[in-house]
N, C-alpha and C. Protein backbone atom coordinates (compact mmCIF):
# COMPACT_ATOMS: atom_id res chain seq x y z
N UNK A 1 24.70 -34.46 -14.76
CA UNK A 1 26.03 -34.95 -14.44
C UNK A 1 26.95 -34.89 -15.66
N UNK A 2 26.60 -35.30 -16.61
CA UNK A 2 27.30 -35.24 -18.26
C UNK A 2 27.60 -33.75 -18.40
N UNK A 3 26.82 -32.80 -18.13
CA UNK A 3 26.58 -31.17 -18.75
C UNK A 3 27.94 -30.79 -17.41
N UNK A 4 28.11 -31.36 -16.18
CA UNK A 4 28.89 -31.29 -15.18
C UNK A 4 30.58 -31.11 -15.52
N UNK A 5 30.76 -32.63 -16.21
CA UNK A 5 31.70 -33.53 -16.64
C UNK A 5 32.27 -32.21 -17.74
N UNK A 6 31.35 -32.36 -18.69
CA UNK A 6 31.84 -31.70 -19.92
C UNK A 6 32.59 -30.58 -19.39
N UNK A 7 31.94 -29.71 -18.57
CA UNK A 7 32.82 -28.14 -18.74
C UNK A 7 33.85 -28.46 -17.65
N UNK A 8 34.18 -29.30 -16.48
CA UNK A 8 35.32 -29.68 -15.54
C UNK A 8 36.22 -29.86 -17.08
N UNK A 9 35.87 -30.84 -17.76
CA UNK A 9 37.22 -31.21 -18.95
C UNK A 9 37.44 -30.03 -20.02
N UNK A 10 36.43 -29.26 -20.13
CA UNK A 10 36.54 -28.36 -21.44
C UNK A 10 36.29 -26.59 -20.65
N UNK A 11 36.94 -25.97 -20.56
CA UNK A 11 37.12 -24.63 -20.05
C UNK A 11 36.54 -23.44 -21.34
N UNK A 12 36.41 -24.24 -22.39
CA UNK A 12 35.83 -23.20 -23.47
C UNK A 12 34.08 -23.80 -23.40
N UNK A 13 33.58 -25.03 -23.25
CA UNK A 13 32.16 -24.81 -22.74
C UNK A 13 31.76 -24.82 -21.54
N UNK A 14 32.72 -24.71 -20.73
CA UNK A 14 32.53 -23.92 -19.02
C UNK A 14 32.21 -22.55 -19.08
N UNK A 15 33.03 -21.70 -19.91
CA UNK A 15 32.78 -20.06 -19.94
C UNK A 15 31.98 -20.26 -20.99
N UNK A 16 31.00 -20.91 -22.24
CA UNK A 16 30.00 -20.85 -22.61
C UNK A 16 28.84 -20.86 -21.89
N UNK A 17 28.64 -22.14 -21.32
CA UNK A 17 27.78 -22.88 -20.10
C UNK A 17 26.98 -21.38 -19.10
N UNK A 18 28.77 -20.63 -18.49
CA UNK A 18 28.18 -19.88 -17.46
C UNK A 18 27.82 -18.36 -17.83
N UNK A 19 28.24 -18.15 -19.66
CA UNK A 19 27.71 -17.11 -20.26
C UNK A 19 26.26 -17.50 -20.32
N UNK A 20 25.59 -18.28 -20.92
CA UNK A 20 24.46 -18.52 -21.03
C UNK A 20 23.21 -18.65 -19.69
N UNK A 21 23.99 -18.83 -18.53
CA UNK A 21 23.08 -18.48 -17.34
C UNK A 21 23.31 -17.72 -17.08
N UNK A 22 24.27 -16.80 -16.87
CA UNK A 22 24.37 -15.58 -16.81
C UNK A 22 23.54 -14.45 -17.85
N UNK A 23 22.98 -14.99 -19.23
CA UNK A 23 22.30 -14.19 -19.89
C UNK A 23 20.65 -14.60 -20.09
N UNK A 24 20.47 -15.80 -19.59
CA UNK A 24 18.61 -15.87 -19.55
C UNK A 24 18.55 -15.87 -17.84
N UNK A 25 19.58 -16.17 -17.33
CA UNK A 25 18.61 -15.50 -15.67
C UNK A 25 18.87 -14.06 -15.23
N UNK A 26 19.76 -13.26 -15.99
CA UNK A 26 19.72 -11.94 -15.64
C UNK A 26 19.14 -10.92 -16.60
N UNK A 27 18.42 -11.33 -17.56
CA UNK A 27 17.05 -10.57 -17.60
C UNK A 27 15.87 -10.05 -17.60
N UNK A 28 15.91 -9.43 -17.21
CA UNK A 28 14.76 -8.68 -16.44
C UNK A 28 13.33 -9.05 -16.78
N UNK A 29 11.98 -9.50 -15.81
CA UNK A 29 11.26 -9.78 -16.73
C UNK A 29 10.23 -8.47 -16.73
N UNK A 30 9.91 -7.76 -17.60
CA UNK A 30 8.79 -6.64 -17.90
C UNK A 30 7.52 -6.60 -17.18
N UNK A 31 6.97 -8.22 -17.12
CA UNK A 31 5.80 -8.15 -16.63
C UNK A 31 5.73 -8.76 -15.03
N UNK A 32 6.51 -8.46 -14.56
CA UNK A 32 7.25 -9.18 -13.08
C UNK A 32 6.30 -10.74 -12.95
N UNK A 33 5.82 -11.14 -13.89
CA UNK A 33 4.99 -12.75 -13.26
C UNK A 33 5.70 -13.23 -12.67
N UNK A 34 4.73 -14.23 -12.01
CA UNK A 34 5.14 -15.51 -11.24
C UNK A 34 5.83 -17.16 -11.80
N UNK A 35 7.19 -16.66 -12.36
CA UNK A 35 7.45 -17.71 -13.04
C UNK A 35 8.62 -18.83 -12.14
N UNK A 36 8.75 -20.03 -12.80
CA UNK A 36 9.72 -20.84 -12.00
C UNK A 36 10.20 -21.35 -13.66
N UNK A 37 11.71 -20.88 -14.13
CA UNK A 37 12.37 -21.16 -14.54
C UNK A 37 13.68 -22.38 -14.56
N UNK A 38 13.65 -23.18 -15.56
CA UNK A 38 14.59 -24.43 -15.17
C UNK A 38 15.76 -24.27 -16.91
N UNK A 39 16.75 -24.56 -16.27
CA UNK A 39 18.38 -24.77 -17.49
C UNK A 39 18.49 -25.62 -17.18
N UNK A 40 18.29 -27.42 -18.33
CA UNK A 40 19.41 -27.83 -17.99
C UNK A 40 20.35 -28.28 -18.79
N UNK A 41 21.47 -28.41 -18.49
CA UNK A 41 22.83 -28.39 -19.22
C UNK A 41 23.60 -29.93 -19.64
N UNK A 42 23.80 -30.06 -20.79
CA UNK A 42 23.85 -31.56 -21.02
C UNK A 42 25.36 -30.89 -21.47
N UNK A 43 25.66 -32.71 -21.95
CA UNK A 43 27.71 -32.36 -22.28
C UNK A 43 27.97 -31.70 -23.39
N UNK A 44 26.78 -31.94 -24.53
CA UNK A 44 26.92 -30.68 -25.86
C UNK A 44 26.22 -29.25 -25.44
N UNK A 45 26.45 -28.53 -26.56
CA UNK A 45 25.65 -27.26 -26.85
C UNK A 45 24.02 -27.69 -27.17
N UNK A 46 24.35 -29.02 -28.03
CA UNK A 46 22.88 -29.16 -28.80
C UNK A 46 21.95 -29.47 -27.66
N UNK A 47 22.79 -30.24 -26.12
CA UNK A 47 21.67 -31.09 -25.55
C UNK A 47 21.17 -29.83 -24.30
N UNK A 48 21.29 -28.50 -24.58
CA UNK A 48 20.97 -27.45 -23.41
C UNK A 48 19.65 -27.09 -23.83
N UNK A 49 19.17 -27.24 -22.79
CA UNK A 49 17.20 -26.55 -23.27
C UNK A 49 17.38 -25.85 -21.56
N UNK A 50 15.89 -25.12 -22.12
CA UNK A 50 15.27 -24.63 -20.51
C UNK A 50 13.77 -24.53 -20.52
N UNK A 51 13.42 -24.75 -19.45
CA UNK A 51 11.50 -24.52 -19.49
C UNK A 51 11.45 -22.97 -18.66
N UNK A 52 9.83 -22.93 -18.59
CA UNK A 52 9.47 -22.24 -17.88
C UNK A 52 8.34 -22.18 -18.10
N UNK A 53 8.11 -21.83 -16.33
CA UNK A 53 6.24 -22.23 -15.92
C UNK A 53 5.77 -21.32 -15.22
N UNK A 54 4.18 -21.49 -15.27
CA UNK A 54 3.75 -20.61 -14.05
C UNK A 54 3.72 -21.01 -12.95
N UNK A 55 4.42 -20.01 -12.05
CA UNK A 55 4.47 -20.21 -10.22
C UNK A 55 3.65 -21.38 -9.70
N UNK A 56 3.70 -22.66 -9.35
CA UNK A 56 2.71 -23.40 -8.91
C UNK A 56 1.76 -22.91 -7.70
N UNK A 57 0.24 -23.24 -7.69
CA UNK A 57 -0.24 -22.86 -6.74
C UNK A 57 0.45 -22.53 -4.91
N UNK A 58 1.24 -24.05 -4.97
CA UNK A 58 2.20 -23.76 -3.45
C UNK A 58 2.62 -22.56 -3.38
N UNK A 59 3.81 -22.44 -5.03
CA UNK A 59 3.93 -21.38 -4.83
C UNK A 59 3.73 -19.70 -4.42
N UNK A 60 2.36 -19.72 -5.37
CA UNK A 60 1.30 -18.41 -5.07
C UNK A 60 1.08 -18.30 -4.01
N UNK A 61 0.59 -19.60 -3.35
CA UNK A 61 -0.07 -19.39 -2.05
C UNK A 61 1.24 -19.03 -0.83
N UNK A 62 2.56 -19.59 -0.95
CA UNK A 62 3.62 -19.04 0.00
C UNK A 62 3.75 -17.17 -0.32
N UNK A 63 3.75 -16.85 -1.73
CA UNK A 63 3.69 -15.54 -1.99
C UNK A 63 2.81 -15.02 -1.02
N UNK A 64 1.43 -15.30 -1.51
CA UNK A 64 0.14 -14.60 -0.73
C UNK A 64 0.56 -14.42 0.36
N UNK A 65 0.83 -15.49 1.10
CA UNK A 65 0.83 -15.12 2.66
C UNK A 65 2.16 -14.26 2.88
N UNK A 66 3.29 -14.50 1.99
CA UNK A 66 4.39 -13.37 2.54
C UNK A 66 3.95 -12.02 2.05
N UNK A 67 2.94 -11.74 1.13
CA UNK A 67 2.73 -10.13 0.91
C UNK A 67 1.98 -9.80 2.43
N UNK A 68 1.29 -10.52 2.58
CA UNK A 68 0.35 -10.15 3.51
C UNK A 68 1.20 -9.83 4.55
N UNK A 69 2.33 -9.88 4.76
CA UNK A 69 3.16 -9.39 6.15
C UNK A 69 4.59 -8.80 5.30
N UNK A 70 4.31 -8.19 4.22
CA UNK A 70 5.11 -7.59 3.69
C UNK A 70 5.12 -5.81 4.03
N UNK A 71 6.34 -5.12 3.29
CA UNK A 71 6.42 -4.05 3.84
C UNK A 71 5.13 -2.75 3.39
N UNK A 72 4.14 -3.32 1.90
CA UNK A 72 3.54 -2.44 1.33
C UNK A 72 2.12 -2.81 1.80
N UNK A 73 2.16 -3.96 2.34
CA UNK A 73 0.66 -4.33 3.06
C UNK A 73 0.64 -3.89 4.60
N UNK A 74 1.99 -3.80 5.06
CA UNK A 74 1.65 -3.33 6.62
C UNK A 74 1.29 -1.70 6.44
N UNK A 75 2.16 -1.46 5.22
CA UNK A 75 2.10 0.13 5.14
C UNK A 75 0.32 0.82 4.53
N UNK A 76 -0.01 -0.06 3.75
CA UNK A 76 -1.80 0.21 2.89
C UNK A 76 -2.11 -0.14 4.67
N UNK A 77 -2.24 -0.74 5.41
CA UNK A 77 -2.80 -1.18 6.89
C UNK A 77 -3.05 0.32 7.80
N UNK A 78 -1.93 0.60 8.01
CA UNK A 78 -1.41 2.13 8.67
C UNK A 78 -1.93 2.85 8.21
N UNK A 79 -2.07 3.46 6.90
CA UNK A 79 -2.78 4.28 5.46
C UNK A 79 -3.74 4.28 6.22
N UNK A 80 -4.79 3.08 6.23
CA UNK A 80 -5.68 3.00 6.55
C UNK A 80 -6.76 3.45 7.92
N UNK A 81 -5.46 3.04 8.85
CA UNK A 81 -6.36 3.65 10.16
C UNK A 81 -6.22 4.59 10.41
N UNK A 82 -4.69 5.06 10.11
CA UNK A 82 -4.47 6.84 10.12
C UNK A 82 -5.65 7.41 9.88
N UNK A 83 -6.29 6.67 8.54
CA UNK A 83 -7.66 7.62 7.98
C UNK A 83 -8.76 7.65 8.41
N UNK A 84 -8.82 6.66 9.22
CA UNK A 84 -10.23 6.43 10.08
C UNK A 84 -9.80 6.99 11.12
N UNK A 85 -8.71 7.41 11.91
CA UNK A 85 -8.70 7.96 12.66
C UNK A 85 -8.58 10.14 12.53
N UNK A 86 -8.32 10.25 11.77
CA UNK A 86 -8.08 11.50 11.02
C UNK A 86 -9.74 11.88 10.89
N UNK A 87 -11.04 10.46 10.02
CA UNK A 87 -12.26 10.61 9.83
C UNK A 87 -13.17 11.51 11.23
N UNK A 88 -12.22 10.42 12.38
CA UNK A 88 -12.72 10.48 13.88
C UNK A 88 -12.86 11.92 14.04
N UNK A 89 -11.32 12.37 14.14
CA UNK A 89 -10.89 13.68 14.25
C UNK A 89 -11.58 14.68 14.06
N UNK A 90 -11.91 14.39 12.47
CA UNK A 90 -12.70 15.69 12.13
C UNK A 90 -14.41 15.75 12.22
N UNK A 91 -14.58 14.71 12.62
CA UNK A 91 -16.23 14.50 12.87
C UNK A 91 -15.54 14.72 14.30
N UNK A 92 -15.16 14.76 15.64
CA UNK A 92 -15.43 15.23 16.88
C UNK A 92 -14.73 16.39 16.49
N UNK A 93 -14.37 17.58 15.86
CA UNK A 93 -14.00 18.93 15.55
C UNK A 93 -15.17 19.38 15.01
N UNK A 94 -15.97 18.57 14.12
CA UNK A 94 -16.98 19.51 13.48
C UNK A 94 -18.26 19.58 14.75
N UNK A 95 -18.64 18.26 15.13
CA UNK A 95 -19.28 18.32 16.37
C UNK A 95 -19.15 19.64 17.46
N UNK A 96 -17.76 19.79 17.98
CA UNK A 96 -17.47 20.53 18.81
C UNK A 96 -17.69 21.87 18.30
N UNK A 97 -17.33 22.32 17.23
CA UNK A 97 -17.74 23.69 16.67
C UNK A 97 -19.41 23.68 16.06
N UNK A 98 -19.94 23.13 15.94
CA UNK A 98 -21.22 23.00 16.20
C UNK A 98 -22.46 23.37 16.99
N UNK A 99 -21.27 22.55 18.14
CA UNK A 99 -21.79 23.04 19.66
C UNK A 99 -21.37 24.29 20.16
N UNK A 100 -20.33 25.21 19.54
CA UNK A 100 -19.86 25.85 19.76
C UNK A 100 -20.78 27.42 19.05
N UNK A 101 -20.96 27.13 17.76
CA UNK A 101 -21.71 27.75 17.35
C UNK A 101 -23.34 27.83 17.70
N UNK A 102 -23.69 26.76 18.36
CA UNK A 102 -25.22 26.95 18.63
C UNK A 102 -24.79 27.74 19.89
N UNK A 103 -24.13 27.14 21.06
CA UNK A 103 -23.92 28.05 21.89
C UNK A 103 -23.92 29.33 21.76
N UNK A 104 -23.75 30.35 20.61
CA UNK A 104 -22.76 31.34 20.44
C UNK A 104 -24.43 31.89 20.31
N UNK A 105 -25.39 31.40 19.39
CA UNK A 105 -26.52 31.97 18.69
C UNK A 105 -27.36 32.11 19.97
N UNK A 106 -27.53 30.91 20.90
CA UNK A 106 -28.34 30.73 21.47
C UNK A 106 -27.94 32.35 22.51
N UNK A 107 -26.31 32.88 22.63
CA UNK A 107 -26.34 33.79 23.54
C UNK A 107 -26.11 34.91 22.98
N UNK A 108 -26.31 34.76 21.86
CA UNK A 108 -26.98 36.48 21.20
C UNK A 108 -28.38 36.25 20.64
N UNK A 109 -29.26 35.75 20.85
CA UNK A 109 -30.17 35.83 21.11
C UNK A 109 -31.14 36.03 22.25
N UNK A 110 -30.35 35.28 23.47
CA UNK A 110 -30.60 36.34 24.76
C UNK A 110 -30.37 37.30 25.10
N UNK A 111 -29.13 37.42 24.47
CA UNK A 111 -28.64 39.07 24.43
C UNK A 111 -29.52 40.03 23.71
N UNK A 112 -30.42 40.09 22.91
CA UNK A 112 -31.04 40.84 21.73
C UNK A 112 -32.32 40.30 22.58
N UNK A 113 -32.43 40.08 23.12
CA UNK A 113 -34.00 39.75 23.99
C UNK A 113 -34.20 40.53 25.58
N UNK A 114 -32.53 40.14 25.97
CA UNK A 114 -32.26 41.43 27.03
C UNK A 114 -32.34 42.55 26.52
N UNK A 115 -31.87 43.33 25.22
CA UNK A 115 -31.91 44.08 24.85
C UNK A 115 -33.09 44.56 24.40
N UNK A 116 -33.79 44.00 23.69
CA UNK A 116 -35.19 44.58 23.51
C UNK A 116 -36.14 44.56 24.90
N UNK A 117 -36.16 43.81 25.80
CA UNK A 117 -36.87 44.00 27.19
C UNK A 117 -36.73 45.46 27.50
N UNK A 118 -35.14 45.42 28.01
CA UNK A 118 -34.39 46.83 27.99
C UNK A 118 -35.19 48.41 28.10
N UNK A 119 -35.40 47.80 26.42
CA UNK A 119 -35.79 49.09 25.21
C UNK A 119 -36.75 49.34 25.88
N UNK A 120 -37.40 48.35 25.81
CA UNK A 120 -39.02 48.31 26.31
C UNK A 120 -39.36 48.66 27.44
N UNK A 121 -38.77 48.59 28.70
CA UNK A 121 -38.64 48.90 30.03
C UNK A 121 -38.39 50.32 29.95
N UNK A 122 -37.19 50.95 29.28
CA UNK A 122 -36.45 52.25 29.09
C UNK A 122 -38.19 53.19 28.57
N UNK A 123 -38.78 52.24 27.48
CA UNK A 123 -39.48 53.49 26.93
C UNK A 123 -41.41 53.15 27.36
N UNK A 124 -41.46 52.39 28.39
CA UNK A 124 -42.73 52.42 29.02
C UNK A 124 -42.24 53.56 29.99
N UNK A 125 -41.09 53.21 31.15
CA UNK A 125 -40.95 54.19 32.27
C UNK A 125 -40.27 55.37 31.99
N UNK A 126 -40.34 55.82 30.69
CA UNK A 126 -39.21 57.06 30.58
C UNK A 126 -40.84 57.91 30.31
N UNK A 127 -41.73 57.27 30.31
CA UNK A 127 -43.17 58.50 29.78
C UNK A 127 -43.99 58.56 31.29
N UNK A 128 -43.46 58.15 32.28
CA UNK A 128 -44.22 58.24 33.43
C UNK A 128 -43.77 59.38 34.40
């Protein structure tokens, strides 16, 4: 209320006051933590401090649950089954050509069995 008072009466530590929150809450923090930052502002310069803490558990824990229905967790979700379904895909493709290929052996091998019968038929009755 004093830090209030002061800059309503004094317009030169009003535009101090709102330089100074304007320059520790608008930069950037490097290591994006979980912090909860506090200014507070008394009627001098001398009586301005600020803390800062780590995110309280409440806090973390409201985080946690909003990532979890956030836009990069629904998206790793999707990632995910796409790939199990893509897995599906190509295990019933390899299956099917599988089957496709035994099929293929199994009928050139009757074929080459008709064919040698054939032979064999051709060159018992071609000497009679």
């Amino acid at each position: 209320d004093d830090g209030f008072e002061a800059m309503k009466n004094d317009p030169d530590y009003e535009a101090w006051v709102l330089d100074t929150i304007k320059t520790n809450f608008s930069t950037p923090d490097p290591f994006r933590s979980s912090t909860n930052a506090t200014l507070w502002i008394g009627a001098t310069k001398d009586s301005v401090h600020g803390y800062v803490e780590g995110a309280s558990s409440k806090a973390s824990k409201s985080s946690a649950n909003d990532s979890e229905n956030s836009f990069w967790q629904k998206r790793a979700e999707r990632y995910r089954d796409q790939m199990e379904r893509n897995q599906e895909l190509y295990m019933e493709r390899a299956r099917f050509q599988a089957r496709q290929l035994q099929a293929s052996q199994q009928q050139d091998t009757y074929s080459h069995a008709d064919r040698v019968v054939a032979c064999y038929d051709a060159n018992i009755f071609s000497g009679l």
